[in-house]
C-alpha atoms as a PDB file:
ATOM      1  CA  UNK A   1       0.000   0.000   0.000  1.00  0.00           C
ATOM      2  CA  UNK A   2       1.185   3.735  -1.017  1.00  0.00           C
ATOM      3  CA  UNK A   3       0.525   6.426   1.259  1.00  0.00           C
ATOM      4  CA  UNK A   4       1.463   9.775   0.946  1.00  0.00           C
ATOM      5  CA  UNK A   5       4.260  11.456   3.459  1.00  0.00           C
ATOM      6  CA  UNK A   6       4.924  14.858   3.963  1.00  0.00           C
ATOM      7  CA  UNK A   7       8.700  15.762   5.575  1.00  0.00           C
ATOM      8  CA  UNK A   8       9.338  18.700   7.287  1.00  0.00           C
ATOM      9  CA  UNK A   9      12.413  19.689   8.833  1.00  0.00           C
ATOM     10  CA  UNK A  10      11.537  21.352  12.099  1.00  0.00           C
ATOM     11  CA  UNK A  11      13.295  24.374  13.992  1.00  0.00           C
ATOM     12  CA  UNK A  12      15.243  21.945  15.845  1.00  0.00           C
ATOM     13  CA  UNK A  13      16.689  20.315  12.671  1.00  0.00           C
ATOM     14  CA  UNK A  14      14.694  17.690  13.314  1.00  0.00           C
ATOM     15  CA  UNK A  15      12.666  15.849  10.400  1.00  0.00           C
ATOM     16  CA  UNK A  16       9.477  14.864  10.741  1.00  0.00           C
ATOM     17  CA  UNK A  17       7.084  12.782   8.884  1.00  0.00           C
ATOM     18  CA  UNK A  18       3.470  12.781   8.931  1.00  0.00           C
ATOM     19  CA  UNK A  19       0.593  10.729   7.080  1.00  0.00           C
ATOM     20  CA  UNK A  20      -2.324  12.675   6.474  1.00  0.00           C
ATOM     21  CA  UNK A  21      -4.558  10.165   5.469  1.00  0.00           C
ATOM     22  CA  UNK A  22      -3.761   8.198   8.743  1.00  0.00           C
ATOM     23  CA  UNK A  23      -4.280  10.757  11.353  1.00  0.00           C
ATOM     24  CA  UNK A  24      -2.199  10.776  14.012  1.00  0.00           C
ATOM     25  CA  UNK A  25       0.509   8.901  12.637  1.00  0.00           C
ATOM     26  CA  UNK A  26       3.678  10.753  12.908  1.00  0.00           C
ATOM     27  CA  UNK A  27       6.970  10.270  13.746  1.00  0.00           C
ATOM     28  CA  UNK A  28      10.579  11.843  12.928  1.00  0.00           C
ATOM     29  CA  UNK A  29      14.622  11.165  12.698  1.00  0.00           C
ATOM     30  CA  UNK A  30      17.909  13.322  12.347  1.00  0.00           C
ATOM     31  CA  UNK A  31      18.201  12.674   8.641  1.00  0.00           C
ATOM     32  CA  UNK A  32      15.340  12.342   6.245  1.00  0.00           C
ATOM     33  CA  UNK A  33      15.880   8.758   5.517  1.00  0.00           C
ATOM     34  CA  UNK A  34      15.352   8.306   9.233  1.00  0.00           C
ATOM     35  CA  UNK A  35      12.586  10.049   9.456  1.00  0.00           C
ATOM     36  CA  UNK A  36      11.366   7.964   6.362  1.00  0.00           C
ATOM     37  CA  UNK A  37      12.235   4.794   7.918  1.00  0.00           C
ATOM     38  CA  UNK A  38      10.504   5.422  11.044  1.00  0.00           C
ATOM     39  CA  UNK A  39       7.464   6.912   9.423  1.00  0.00           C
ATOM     40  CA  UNK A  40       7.129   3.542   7.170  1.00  0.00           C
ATOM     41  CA  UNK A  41       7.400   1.579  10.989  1.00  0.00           C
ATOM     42  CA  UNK A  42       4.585   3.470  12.206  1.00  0.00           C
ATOM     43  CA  UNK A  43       2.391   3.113   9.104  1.00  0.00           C
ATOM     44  CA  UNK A  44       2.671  -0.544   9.559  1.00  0.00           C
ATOM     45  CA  UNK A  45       2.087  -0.615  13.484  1.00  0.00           C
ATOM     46  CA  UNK A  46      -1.366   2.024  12.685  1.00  0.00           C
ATOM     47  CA  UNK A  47      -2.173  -0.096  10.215  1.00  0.00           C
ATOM     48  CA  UNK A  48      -1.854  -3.138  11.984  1.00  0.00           C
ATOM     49  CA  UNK A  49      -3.922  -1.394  15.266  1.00  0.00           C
ATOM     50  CA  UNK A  50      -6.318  -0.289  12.900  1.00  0.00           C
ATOM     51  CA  UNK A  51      -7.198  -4.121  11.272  1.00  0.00           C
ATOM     52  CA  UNK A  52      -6.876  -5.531  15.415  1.00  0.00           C
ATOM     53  CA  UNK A  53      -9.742  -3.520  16.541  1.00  0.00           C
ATOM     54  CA  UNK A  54     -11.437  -3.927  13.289  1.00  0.00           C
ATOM     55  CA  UNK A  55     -11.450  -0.741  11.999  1.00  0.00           C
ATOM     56  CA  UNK A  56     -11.746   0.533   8.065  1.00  0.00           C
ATOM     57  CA  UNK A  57      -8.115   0.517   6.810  1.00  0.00           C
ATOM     58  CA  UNK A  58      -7.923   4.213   4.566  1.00  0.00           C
ATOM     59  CA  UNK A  59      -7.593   4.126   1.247  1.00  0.00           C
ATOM     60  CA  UNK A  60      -3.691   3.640  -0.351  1.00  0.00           C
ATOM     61  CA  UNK A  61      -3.050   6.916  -2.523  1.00  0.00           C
ATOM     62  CA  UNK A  62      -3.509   4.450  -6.012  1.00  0.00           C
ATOM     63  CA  UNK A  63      -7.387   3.809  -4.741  1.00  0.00           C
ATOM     64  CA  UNK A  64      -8.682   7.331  -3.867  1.00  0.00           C
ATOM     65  CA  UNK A  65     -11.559   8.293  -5.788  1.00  0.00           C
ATOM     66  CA  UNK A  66     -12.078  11.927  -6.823  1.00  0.00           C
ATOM     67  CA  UNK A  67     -16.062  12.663  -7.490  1.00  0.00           C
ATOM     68  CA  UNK A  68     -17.018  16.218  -9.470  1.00  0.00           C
END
């Protein structure tokens, strides 16, 4: 599943990652690839929270539908 991640390095230097379509799920690193890394571990630990207590799992990006 695709999801979409924004990165944002923060005042402290810090980058963080966040998953809009999963909200909530954030996390961050020194670098960006360890903010990406850690992101992609907590997309799989919302996901897997998500299908435990038998909630709806959102949408990957290649399965949103856009109405007009």
């Amino acid at each position: 599943m695709k999801y979409r991640v924004l990165v944002e390095q923060d005042e402290d230097g810090m980058f963080v990652a966040e998953v809009p379509s999963l909200p909530g799920c954030v996390s961050q690193g020194t670098t960006r690839a360890e903010a990406l890394k850690n992101i992609r571990e907590a997309i799989a630990g919302y996901l897997e929270s998500l299908r435990a207590h038998g909630d709806p799992i959102p949408p990957a990006i290649s399965e949103e539908i856009v109405e007009v």
